[in-house]
Protein backbone atom coordinates (compact mmCIF):
# COMPACT_ATOMS: atom_id res chain seq x y z
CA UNK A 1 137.57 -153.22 -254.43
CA UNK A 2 141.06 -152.02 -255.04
CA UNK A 3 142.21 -149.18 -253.15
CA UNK A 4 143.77 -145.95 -255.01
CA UNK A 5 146.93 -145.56 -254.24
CA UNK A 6 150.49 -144.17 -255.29
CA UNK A 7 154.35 -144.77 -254.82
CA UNK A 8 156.94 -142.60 -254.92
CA UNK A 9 160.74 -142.80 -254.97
CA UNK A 10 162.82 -141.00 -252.37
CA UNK A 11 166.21 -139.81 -251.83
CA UNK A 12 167.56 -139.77 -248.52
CA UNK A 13 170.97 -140.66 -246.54
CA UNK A 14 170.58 -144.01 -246.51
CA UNK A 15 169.59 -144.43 -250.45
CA UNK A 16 166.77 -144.26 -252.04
CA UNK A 17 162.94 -144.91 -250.36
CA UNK A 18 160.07 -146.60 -251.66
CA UNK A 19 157.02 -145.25 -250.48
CA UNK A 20 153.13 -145.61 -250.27
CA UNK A 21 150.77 -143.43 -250.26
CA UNK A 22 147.04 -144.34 -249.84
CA UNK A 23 144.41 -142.19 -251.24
CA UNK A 24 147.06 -140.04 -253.52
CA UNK A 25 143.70 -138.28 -255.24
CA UNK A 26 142.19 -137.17 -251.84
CA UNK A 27 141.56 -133.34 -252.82
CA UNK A 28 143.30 -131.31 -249.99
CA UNK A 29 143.06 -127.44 -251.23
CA UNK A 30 139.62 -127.59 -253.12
CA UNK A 31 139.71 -123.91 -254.60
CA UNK A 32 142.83 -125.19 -256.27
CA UNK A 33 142.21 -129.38 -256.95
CA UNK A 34 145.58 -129.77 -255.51
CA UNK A 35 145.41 -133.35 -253.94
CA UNK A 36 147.60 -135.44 -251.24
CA UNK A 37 149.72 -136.64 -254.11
CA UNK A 38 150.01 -133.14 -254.74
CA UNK A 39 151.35 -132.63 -251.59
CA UNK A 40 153.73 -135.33 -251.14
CA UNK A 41 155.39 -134.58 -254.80
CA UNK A 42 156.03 -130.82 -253.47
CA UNK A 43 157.49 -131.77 -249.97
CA UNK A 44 160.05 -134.03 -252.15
CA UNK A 45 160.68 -131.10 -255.12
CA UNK A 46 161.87 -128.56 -252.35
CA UNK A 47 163.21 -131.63 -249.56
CA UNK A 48 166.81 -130.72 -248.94
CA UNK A 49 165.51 -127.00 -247.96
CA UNK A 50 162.47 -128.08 -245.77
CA UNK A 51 164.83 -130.90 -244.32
CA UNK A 52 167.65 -128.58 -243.62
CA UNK A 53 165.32 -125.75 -241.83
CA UNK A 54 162.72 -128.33 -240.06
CA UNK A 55 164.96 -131.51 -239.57
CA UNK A 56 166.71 -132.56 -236.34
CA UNK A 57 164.06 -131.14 -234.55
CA UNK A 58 161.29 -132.33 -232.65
CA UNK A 59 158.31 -131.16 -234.79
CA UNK A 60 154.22 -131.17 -234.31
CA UNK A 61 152.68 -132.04 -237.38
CA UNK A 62 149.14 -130.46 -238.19
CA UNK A 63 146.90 -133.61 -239.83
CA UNK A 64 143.70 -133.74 -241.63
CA UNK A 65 141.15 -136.21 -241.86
CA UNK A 66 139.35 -134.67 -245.24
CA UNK A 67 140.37 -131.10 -246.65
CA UNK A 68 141.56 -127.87 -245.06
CA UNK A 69 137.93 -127.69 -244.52
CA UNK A 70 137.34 -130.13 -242.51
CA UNK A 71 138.39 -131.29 -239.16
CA UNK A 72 141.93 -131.00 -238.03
CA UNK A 73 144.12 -132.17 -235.33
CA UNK A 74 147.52 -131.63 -233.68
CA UNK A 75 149.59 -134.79 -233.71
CA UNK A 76 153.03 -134.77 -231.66
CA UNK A 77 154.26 -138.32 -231.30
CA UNK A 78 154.91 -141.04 -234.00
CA UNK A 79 151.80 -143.09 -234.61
CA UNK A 80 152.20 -146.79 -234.10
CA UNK A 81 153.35 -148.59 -237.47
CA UNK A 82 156.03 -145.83 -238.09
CA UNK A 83 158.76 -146.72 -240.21
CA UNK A 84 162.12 -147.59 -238.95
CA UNK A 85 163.65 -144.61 -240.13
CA UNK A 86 161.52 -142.07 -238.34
CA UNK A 87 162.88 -141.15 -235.35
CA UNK A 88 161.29 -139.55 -231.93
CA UNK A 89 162.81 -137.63 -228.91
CA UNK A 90 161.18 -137.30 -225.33
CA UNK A 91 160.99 -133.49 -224.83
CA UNK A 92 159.24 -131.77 -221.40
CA UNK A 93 156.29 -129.72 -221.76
CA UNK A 94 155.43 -126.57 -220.00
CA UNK A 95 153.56 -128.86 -217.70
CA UNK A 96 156.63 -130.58 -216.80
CA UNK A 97 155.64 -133.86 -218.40
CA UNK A 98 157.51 -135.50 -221.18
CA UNK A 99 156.61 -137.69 -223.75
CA UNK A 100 158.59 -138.50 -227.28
CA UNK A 101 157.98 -135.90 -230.12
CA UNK A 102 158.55 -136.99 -233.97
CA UNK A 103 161.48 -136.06 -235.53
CA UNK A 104 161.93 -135.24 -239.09
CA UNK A 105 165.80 -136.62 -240.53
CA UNK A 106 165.16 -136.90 -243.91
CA UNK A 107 162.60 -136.15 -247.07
CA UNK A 108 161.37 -139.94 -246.97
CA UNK A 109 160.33 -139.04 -243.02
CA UNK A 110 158.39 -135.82 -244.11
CA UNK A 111 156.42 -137.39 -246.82
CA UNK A 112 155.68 -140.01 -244.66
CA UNK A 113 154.17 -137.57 -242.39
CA UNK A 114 151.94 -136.74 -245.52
CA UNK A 115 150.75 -140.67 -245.88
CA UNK A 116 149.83 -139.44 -242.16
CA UNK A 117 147.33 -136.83 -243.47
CA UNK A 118 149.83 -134.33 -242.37
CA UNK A 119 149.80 -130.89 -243.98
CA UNK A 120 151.38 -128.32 -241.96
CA UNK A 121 154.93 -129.07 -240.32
CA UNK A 122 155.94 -127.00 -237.04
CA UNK A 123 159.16 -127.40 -235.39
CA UNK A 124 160.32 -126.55 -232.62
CA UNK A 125 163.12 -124.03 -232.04
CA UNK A 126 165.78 -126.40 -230.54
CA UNK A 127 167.32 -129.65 -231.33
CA UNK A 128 166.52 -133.00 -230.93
CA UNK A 129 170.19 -133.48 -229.45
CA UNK A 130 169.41 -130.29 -226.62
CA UNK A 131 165.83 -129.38 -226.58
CA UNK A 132 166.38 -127.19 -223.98
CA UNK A 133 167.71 -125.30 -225.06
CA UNK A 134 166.70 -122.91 -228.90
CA UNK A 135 169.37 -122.67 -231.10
CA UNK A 136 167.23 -120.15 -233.28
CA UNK A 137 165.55 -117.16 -232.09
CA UNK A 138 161.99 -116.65 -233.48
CA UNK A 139 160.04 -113.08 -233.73
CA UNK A 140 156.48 -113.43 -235.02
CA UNK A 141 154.86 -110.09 -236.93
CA UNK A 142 151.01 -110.36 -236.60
CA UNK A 143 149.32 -108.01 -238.06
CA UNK A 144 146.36 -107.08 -236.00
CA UNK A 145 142.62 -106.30 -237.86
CA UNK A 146 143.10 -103.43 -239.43
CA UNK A 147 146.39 -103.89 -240.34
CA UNK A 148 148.27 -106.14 -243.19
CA UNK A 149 151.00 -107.55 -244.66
CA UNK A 150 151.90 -104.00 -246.09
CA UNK A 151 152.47 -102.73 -241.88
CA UNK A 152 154.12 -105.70 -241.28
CA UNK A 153 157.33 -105.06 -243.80
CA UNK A 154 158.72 -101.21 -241.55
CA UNK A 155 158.54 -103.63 -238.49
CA UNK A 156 160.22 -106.46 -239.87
CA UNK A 157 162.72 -104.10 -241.18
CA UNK A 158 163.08 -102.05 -238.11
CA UNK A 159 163.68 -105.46 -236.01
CA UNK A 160 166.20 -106.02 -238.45
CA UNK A 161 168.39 -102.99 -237.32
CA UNK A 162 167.10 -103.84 -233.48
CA UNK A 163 169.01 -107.23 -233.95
CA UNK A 164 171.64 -106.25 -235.97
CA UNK A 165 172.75 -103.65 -232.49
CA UNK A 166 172.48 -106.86 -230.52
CA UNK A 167 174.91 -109.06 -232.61
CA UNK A 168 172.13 -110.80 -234.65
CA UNK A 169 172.17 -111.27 -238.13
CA UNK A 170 168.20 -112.08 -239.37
CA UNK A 171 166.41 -114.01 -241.45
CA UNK A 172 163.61 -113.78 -242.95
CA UNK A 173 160.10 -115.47 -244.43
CA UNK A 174 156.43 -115.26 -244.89
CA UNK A 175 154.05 -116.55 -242.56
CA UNK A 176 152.20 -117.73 -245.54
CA UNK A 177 149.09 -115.45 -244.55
CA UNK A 178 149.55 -111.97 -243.71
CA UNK A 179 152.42 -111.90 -241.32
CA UNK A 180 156.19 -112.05 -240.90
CA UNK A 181 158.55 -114.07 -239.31
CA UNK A 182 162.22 -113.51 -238.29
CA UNK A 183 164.40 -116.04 -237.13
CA UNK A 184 168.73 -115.60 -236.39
CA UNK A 185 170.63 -118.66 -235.49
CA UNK A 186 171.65 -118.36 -231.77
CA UNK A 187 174.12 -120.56 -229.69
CA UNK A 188 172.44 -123.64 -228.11
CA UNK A 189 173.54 -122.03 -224.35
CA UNK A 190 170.36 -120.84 -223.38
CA UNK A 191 166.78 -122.39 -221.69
CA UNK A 192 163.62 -121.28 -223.37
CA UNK A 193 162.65 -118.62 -220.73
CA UNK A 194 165.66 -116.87 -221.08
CA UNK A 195 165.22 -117.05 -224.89
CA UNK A 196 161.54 -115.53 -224.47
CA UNK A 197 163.10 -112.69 -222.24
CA UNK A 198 165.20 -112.01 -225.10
CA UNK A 199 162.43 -111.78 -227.71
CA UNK A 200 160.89 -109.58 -225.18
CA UNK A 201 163.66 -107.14 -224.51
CA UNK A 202 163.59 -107.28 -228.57
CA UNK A 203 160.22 -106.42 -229.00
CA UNK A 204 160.21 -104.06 -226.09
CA UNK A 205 162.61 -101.91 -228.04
CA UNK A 206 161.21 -102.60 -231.56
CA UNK A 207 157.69 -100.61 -229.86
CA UNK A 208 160.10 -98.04 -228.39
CA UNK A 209 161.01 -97.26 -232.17
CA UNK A 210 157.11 -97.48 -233.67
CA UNK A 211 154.68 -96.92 -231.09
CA UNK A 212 151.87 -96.04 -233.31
CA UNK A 213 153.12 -99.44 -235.38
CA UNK A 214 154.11 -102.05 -232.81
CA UNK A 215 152.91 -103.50 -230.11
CA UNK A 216 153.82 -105.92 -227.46
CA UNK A 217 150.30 -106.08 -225.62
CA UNK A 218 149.08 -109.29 -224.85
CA UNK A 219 145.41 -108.61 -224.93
CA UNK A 220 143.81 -107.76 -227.81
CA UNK A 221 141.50 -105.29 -226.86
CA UNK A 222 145.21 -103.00 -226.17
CA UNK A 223 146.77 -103.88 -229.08
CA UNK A 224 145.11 -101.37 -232.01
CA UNK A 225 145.29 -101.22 -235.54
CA UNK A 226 149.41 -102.17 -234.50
CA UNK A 227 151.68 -105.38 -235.81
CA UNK A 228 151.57 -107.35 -232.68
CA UNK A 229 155.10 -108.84 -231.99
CA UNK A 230 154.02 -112.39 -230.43
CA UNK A 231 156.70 -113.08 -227.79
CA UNK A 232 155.00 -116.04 -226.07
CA UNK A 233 156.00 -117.94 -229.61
CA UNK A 234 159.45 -118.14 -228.33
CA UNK A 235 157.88 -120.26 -225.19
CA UNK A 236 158.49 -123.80 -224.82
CA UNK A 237 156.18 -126.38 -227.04
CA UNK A 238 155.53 -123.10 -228.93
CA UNK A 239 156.00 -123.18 -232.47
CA UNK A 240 154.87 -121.53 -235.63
CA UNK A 241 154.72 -123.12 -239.48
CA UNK A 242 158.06 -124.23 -240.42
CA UNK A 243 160.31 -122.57 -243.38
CA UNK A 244 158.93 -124.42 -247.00
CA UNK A 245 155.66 -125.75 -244.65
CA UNK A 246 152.39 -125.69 -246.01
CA UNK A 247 149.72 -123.98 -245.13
CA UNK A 248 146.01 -124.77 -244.48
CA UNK A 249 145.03 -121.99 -246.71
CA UNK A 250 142.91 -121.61 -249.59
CA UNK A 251 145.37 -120.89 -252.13
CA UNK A 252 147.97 -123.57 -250.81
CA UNK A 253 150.48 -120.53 -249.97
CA UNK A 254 153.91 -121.72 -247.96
CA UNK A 255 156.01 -120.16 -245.10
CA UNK A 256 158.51 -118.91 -247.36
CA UNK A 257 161.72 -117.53 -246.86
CA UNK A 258 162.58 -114.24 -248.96
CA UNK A 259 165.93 -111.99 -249.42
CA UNK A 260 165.58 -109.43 -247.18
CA UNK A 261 166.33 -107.29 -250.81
CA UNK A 262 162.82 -108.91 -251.80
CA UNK A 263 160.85 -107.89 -248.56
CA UNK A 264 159.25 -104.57 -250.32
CA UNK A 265 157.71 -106.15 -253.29
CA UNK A 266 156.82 -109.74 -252.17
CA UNK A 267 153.66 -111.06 -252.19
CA UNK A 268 152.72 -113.92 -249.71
CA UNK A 269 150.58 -115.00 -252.19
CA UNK A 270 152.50 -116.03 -254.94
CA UNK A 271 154.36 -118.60 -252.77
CA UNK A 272 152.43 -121.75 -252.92
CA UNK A 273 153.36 -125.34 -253.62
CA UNK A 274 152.99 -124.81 -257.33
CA UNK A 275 155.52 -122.07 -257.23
CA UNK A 276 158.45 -122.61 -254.63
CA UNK A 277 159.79 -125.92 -256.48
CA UNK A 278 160.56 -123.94 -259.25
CA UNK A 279 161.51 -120.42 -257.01
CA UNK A 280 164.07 -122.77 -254.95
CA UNK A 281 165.76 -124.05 -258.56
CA UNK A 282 166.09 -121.05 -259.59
CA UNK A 283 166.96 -118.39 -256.74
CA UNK A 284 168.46 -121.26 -253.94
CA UNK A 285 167.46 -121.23 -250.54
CA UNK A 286 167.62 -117.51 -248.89
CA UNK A 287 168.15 -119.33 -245.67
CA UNK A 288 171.38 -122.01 -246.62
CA UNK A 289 173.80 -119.59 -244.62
CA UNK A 290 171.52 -119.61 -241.55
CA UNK A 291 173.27 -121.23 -238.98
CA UNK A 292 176.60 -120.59 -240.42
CA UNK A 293 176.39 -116.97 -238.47
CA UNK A 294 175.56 -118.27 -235.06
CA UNK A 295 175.19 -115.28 -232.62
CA UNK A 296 174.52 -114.93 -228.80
CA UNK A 297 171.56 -113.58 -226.83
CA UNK A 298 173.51 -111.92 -223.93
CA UNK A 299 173.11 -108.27 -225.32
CA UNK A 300 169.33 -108.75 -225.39
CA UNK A 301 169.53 -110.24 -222.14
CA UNK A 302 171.20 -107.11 -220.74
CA UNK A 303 168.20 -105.14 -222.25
CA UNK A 304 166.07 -107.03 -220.53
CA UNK A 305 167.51 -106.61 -217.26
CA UNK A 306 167.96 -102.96 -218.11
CA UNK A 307 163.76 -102.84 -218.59
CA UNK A 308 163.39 -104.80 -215.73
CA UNK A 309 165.54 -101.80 -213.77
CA UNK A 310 163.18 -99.33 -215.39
CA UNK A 311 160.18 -101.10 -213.89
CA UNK A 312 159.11 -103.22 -216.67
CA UNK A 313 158.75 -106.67 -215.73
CA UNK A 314 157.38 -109.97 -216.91
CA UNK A 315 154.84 -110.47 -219.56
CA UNK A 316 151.78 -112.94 -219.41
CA UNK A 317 152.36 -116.27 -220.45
CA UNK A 318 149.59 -118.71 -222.59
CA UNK A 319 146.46 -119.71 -220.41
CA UNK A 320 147.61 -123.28 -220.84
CA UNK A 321 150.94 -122.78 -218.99
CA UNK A 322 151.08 -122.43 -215.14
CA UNK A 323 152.04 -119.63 -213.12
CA UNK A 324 155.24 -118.41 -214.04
CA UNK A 325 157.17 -116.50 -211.89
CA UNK A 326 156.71 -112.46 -211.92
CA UNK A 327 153.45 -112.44 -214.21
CA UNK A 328 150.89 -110.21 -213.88
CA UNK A 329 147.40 -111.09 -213.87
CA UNK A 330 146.31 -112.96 -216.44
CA UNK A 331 143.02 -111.33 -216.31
CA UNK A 332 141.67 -109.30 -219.32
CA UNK A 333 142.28 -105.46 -218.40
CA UNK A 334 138.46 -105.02 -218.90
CA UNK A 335 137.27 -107.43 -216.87
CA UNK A 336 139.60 -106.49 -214.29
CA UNK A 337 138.33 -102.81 -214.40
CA UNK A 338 135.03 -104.33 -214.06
CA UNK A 339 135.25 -105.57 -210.93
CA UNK A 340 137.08 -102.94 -209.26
C-alpha cells in the first residue's frame, strides 16, 4: 500500500528545503475541511512574519494525533529523527530542572513541526541566546464569562496609555478567540520574576483606571463579569499562542496582530489561515517595527515597589510552581472562609 503523502519546497537561509509531509489529507479543522497540507502551505505563505515574531526562541509546540477534536499533547523538546537544521536550547523550568527546548530558525523548521502533527506554536518570551531573561513584555486580556471580545478593546486601549507613561510603546494582536494580547519589546536586562512584577504593577494600575472592567484577581470566583489581566503569563515556561500561530479552533482563526487604528472594528474571526496570507500581502506585518523600539521595565518596577509600600504585595503563582517568596495562600478564598 502506498502511503499519501506530499512535498513541498522551502525557502530558508541556507537555500531552498525539500520537505515531506506524510498524511498531507489528514483533515485537521473538520467544520472547515482544511487538512495538514493545509496547514503546512499557510505556515510557509505568511513564514518570514511567523519566523520573525516566534523564531530564536525556545518554543512549545501544541501536537495532535487526529483533529482539533481529538487528543492533544504538549511537546517541548525535538523528537528523535529531527533534521539537522532544527535547533534546541536547554532552558530551566520553574522546577529548577533543565532540559533542551526546540527552537524555531527558519520556515523549513516550522513546517517541520507540522510533519510533527504540530498545530499551535508558543514561544517563549526570551531568547534562545539569554532565556533568562524576556526581551518582550506580554499582557494577556481574558475576558471572563460574561464578558467578550467587545470589553476587552477599552482595556487593551487603556493599557496602551498605562504603558505608554512607563516608556513602552505596545503592540498589539488577537488571541484568536475572544481575548487580547499586548506585547512591547523590552531590553534583555531583566529575570522573569522581575518581568512578572512588572506586568503586575501594570495591571495593578490598569484596575486602578477600570475597576468595574479589570481585574487582577487570581481566583475566579473574585473576578466578575471583568477582563481578567493574566499576569502569571509573564512567568517562566509560561507562554501563550504565538503572533501568525494557529489555533485549535473551529473556524481555524490565528493570533493575529492588528494596527492599533484597526482595534475598534476587528473581528477575531475573520483572521484564519485562509485569510492572513493574503491580509499580510497586502497590509505587511503590523508588528515588523517591534523590536526596533526597545524600552525598559524600570518605571514599572518603581510602581511596583511603590504598591508594595502601599501594602500590596505578591500575587499567587500557578499550582504547578513552588512556593515563591511573599505569596499568599494559594487557597481558594471560599474554601478558606470555610474553614475558619
Amino acid at each position: 500500500m502506498v502511503r499519501e503523502e506530499a512535498h513541498l519546497t522551502v525557502n530558508g537561509p541556507d537555500g531552498t528545503r525539500e520537505l515531506r509531509l506524510s498524511s498531507p489529507g489528514r483533515v485537521l479543522w473538520p467544520k472547515l475541511g482544511l487538512t495538514k497540507l493545509d496547514l503546512a502551505r499557510y505556515i510557509v505563505d505568511v513564514g518570514d512574519a511567523f519566523v520573525a515574531a516566534n523564531g530564536d526562541r525556545p518554543v512549545t509546540l501544541q501536537r495532535f494525533n487526529d483533529t482539533i477534536e481529538g487528543e492533544q499533547f504538549f511537546s517541548k523538546n525535538p523528537p528523535k529523527g529531527a533534521p539537522d537544521f532544527i535547533r534546541s536550547v536547554n532552558v530551566v523550568y520553574p522546577s529548577g530542572r533543565s532540559h533542551p527546548q526546540l527552537v524555531i530558525d527558519e520556515v523549513a523548521a516550522a513546517v517541520w513541526a507540522v510533519q510533527m502533527n504540530a498545530l499551535v506554536f508558543h514561544p517563549w518570551a526570551s531568547r534562545a541566546g539569554n532565556p533568562d531573561n524576556p526581551d518582550e513584555l506580554r499582557i494577556d486580556l481574558d475576558p471572563q464569562p460574561g464578558t467578550g471580545y467587545a470589553d476587552a478593546i477599552p482595556a487593551a486601549r487603556e493599557l496602551r496609555s498605562v504603558l505608554a507613561e512607563a516608556g513602552l510603546e505596545s503592540f498589539i494582536k488577537t488571541s484568536g478567540n475572544r481575548g487580547l494580547h499586548v506585547f512591547a519589546a523590552i531590553e534583555a536586562s531583566r529575570e522573569f520574576l522581575e518581568v512578572r512584577h512588572a506586568v503586575i504593577a501594570a495591571a495593578r494600575e490598569l484596575e486602578r483606571r477600570m475597576p468595574e472592567k479589570v481585574t487582577t484577581a487570581w481566583w475566579k470566583e473574585e473576578r466578575g463579569r471583568r477582563i481578567f489581566v493574566d499576569f502569571n503569563q509573564a512567568n517562566r515556561d509560561r507562554t501563550m499562542a504565538g503572533a501568525y500561530s494557529p489555533r485549535a479552533l473551529a473556524n481555524a482563526t490565528v493570533s493575529c496582530p492588528i494596527g492599533w487604528e484597526e482595534l475598534e472594528n476587528a473581528d477575531p474571526n475573520d483572521f484564519t489561515i485562509i485569510t492572513v496570507p493574503e491580509r499580510l500581502r497586502k497590509t505587511g506585518d503590523p508588528w515588523a517595527a517591534m523590536h526596533s523600539s526597545t524600552g525598559t521595565v524600570d518605571v514599572l518596577l518603581e510602581w511596583w515597589e511603590r504598591d508594595l509600600a502601599a501594602g500590596l504585595g505578591e500575587l499567587p503563582f500557578p499550582p504547578d510552581f513552588p512556593k515563591m517568596p511573599g505569596e499568599p495562600s494559594r487557597v481558594q478564598p471560599s474554601r478558606a472562609r470555610n474553614k475558619d
